[in-house]
N, C-alpha and C. Protein backbone atom coordinates (compact mmCIF):
# COMPACT_ATOMS: atom_id res chain seq x y z
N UNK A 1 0.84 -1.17 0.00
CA UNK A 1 0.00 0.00 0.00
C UNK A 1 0.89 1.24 0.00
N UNK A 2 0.50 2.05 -0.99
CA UNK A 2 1.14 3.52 -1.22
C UNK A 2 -0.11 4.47 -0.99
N UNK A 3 0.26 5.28 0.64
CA UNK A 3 -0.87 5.78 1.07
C UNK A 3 -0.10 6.98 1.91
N UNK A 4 -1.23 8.47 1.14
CA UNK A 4 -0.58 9.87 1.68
C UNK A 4 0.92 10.28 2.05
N UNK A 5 1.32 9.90 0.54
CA UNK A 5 2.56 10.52 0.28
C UNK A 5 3.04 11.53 -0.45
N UNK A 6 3.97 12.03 -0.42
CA UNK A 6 4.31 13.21 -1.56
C UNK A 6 5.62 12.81 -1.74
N UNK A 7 5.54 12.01 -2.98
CA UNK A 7 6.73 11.59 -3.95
C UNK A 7 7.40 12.77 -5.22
N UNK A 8 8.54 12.97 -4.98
CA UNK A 8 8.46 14.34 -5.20
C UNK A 8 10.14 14.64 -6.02
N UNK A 9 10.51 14.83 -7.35
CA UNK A 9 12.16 14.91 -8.31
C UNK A 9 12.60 13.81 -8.11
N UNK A 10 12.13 12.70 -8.42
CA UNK A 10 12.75 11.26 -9.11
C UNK A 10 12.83 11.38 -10.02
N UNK A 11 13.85 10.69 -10.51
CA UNK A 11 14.29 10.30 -12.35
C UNK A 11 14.17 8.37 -11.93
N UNK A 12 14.34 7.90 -13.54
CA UNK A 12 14.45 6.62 -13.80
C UNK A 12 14.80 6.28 -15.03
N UNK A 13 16.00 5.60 -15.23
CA UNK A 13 16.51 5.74 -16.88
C UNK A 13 15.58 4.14 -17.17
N UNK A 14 13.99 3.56 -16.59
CA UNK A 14 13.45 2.68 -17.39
C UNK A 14 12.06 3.44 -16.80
N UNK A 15 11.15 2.31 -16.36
CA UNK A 15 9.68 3.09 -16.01
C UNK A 15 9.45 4.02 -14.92
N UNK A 16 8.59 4.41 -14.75
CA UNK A 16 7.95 4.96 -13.48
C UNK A 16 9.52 5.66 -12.47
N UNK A 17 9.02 6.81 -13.29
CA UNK A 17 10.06 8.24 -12.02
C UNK A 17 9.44 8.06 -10.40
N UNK A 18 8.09 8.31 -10.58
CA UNK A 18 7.51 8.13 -9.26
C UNK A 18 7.42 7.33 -8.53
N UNK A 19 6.63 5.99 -9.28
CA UNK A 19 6.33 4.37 -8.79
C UNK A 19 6.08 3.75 -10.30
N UNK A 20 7.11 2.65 -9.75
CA UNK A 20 7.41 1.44 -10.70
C UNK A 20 6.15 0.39 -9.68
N UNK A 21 5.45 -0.07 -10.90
CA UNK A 21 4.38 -1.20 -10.11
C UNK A 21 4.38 -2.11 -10.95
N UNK A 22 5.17 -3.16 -10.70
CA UNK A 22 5.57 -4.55 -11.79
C UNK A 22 4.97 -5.54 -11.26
N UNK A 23 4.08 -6.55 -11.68
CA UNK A 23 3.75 -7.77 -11.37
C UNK A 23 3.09 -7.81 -9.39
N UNK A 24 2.33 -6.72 -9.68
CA UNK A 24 1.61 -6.42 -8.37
C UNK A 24 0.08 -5.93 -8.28
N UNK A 25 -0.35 -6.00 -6.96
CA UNK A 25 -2.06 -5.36 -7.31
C UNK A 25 -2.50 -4.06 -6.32
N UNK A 26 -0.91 -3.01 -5.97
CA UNK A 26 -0.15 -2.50 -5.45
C UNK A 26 -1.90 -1.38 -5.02
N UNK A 27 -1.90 -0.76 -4.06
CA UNK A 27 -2.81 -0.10 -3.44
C UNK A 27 -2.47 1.22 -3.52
N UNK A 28 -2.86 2.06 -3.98
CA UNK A 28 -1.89 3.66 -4.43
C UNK A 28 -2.76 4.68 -4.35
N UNK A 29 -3.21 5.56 -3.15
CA UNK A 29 -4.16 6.10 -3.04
C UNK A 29 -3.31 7.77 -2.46
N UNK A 30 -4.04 8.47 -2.87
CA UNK A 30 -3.82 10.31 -2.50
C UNK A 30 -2.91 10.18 -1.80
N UNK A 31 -1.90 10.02 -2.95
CA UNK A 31 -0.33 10.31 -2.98
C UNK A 31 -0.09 11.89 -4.21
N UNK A 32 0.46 12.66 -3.52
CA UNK A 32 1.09 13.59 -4.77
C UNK A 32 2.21 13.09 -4.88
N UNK A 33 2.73 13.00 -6.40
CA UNK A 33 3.64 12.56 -7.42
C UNK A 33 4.07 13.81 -8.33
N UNK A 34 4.96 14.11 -7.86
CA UNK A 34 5.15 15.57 -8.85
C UNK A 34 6.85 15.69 -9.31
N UNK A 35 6.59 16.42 -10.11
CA UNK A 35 8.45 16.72 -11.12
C UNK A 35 9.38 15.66 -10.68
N UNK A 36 8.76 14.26 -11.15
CA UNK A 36 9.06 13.30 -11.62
C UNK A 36 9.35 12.80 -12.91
N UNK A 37 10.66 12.15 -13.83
CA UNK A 37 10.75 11.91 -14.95
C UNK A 37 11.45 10.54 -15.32
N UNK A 38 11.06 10.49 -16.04
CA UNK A 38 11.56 8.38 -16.43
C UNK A 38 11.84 8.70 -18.49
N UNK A 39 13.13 8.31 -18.33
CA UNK A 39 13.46 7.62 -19.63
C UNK A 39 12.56 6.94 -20.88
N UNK A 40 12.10 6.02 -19.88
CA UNK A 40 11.01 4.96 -20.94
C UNK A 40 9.88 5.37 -21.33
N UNK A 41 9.12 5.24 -19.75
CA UNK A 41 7.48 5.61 -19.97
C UNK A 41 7.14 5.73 -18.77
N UNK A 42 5.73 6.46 -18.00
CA UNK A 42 5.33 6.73 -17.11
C UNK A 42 6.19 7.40 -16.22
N UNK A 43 6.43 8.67 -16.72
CA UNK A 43 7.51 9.87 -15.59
C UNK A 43 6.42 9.71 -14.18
N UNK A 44 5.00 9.68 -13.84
CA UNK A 44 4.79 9.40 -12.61
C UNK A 44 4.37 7.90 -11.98
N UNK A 45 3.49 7.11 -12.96
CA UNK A 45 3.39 5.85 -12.40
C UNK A 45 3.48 4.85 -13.59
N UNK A 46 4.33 3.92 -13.45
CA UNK A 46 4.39 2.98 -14.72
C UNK A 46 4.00 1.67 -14.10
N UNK A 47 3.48 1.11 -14.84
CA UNK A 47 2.26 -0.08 -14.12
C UNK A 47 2.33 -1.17 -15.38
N UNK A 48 3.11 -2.29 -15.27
CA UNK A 48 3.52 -3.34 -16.27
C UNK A 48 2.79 -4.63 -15.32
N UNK A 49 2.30 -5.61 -16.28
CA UNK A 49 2.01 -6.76 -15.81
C UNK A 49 1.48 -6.74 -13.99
N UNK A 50 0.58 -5.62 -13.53
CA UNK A 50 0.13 -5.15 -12.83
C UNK A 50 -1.44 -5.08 -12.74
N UNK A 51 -1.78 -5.12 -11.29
CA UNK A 51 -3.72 -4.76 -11.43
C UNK A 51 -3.93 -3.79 -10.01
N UNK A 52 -3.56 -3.01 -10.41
CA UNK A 52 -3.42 -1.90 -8.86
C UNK A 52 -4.34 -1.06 -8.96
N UNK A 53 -5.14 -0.88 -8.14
CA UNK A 53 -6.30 0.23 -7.73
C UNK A 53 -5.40 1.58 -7.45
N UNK A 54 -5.76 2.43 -7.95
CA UNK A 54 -4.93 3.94 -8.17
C UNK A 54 -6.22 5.05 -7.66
N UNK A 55 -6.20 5.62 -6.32
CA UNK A 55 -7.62 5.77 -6.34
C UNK A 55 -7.35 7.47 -5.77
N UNK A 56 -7.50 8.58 -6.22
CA UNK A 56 -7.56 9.71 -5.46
C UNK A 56 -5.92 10.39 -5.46
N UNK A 57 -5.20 10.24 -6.53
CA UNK A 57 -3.58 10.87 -6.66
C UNK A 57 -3.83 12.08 -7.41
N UNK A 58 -2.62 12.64 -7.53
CA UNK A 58 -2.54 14.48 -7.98
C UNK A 58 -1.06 13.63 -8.81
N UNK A 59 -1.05 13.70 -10.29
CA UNK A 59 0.56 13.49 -10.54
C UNK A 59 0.30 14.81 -11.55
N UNK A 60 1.54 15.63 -11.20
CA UNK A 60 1.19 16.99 -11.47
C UNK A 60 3.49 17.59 -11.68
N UNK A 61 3.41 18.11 -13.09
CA UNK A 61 4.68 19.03 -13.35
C UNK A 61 5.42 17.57 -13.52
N UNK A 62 4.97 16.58 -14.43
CA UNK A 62 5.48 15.92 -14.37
C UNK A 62 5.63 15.61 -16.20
N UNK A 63 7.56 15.29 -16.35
CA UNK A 63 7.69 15.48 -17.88
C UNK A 63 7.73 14.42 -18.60
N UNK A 64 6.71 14.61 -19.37
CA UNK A 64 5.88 13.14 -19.94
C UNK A 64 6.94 12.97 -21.11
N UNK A 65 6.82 11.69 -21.38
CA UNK A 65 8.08 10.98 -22.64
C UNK A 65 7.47 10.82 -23.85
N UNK A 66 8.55 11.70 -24.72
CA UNK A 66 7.68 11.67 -26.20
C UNK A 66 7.86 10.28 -26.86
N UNK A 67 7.27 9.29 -27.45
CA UNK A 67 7.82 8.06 -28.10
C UNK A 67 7.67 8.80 -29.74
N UNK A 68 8.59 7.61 -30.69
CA UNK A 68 8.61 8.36 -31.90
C UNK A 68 7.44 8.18 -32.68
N UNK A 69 6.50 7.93 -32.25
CA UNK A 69 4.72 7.98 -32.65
C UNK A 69 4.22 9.75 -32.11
N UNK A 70 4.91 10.30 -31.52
CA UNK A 70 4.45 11.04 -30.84
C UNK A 70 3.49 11.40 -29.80
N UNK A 71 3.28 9.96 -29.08
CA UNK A 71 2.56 9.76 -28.20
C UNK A 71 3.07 10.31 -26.84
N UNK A 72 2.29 10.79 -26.12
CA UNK A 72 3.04 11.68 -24.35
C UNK A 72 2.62 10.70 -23.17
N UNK A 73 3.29 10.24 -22.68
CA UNK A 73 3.00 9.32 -21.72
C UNK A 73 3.72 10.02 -19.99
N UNK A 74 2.78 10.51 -19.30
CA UNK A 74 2.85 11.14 -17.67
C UNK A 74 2.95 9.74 -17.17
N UNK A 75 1.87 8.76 -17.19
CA UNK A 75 1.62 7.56 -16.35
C UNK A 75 1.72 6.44 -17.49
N UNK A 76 1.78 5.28 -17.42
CA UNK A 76 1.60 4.12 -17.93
C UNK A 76 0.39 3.13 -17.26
N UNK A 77 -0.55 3.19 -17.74
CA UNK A 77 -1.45 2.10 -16.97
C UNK A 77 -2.02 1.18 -18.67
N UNK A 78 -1.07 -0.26 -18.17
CA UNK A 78 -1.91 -0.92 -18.85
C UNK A 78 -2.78 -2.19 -18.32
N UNK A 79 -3.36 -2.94 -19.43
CA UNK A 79 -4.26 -3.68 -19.26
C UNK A 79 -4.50 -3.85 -17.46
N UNK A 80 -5.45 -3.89 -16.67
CA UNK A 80 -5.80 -4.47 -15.32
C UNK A 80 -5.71 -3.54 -14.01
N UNK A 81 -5.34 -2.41 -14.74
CA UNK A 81 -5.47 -0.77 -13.34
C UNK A 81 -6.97 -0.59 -13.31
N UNK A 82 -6.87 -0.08 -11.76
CA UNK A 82 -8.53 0.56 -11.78
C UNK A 82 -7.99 1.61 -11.55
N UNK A 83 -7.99 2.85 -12.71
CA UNK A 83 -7.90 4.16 -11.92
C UNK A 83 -9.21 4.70 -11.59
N UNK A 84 -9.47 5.52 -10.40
CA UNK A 84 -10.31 6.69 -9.73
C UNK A 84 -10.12 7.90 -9.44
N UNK A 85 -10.62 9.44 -9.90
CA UNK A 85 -10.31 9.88 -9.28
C UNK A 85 -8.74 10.31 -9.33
N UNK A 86 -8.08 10.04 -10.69
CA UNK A 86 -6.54 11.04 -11.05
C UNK A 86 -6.95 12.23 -11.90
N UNK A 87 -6.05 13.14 -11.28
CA UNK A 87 -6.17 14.65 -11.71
C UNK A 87 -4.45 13.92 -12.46
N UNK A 88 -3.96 14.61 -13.76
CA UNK A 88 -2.76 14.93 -14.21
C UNK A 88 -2.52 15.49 -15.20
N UNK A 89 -1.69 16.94 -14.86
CA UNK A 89 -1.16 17.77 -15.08
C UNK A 89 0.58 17.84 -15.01
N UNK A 90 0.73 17.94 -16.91
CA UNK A 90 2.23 17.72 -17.07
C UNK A 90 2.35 19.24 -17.52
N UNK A 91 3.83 19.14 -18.10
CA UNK A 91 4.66 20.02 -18.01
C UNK A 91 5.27 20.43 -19.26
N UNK A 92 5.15 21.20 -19.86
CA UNK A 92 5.33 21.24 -21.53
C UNK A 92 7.06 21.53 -22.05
């Protein structure tokens, strides 16, 4: 459980600046995540082979990764997240 934190200038030269959530069903609730940045993908939460309830976070000034599709990725949530309740606001 990731509960009422303020995660706050992490880097990560692979996922998740903020929280890396790999092969978990990780509990992540009204945490601020801010001017956080990752290499790969998800500068605030990167969520691989994961099913984590994400319920009530602020990830905010956080510098999202351009891929060469031109796609902007702040968070990574694939297949099996429940998000609720995320406000996010990046950083141009």
């Amino acid at each position: 459980m990731i509960i009422n934190n303020i995660i706050k200038g992490n880097d990560s030269a692979d996922g998740g600046g903020g929280i890396e959530c790999h092969t978990s069903s990780a509990f992540i609730m009204n945490n601020v995540i801010i001017y956080d940045t990752s290499d790969l993908s998800g500068g605030g939460i990167y969520m691989v082979s994961a099913s984590p309830t994400v319920i009530g976070n602020l990830i905010a000034g956080v510098v999202p990764v351009t891929w060469s599709s031109g796609e902007q990725h702040p968070f990574q949530a694939l297949v099996g997240a429940e998000l609720t309740n995320l406000l996010v606001m990046t950083v141009e």
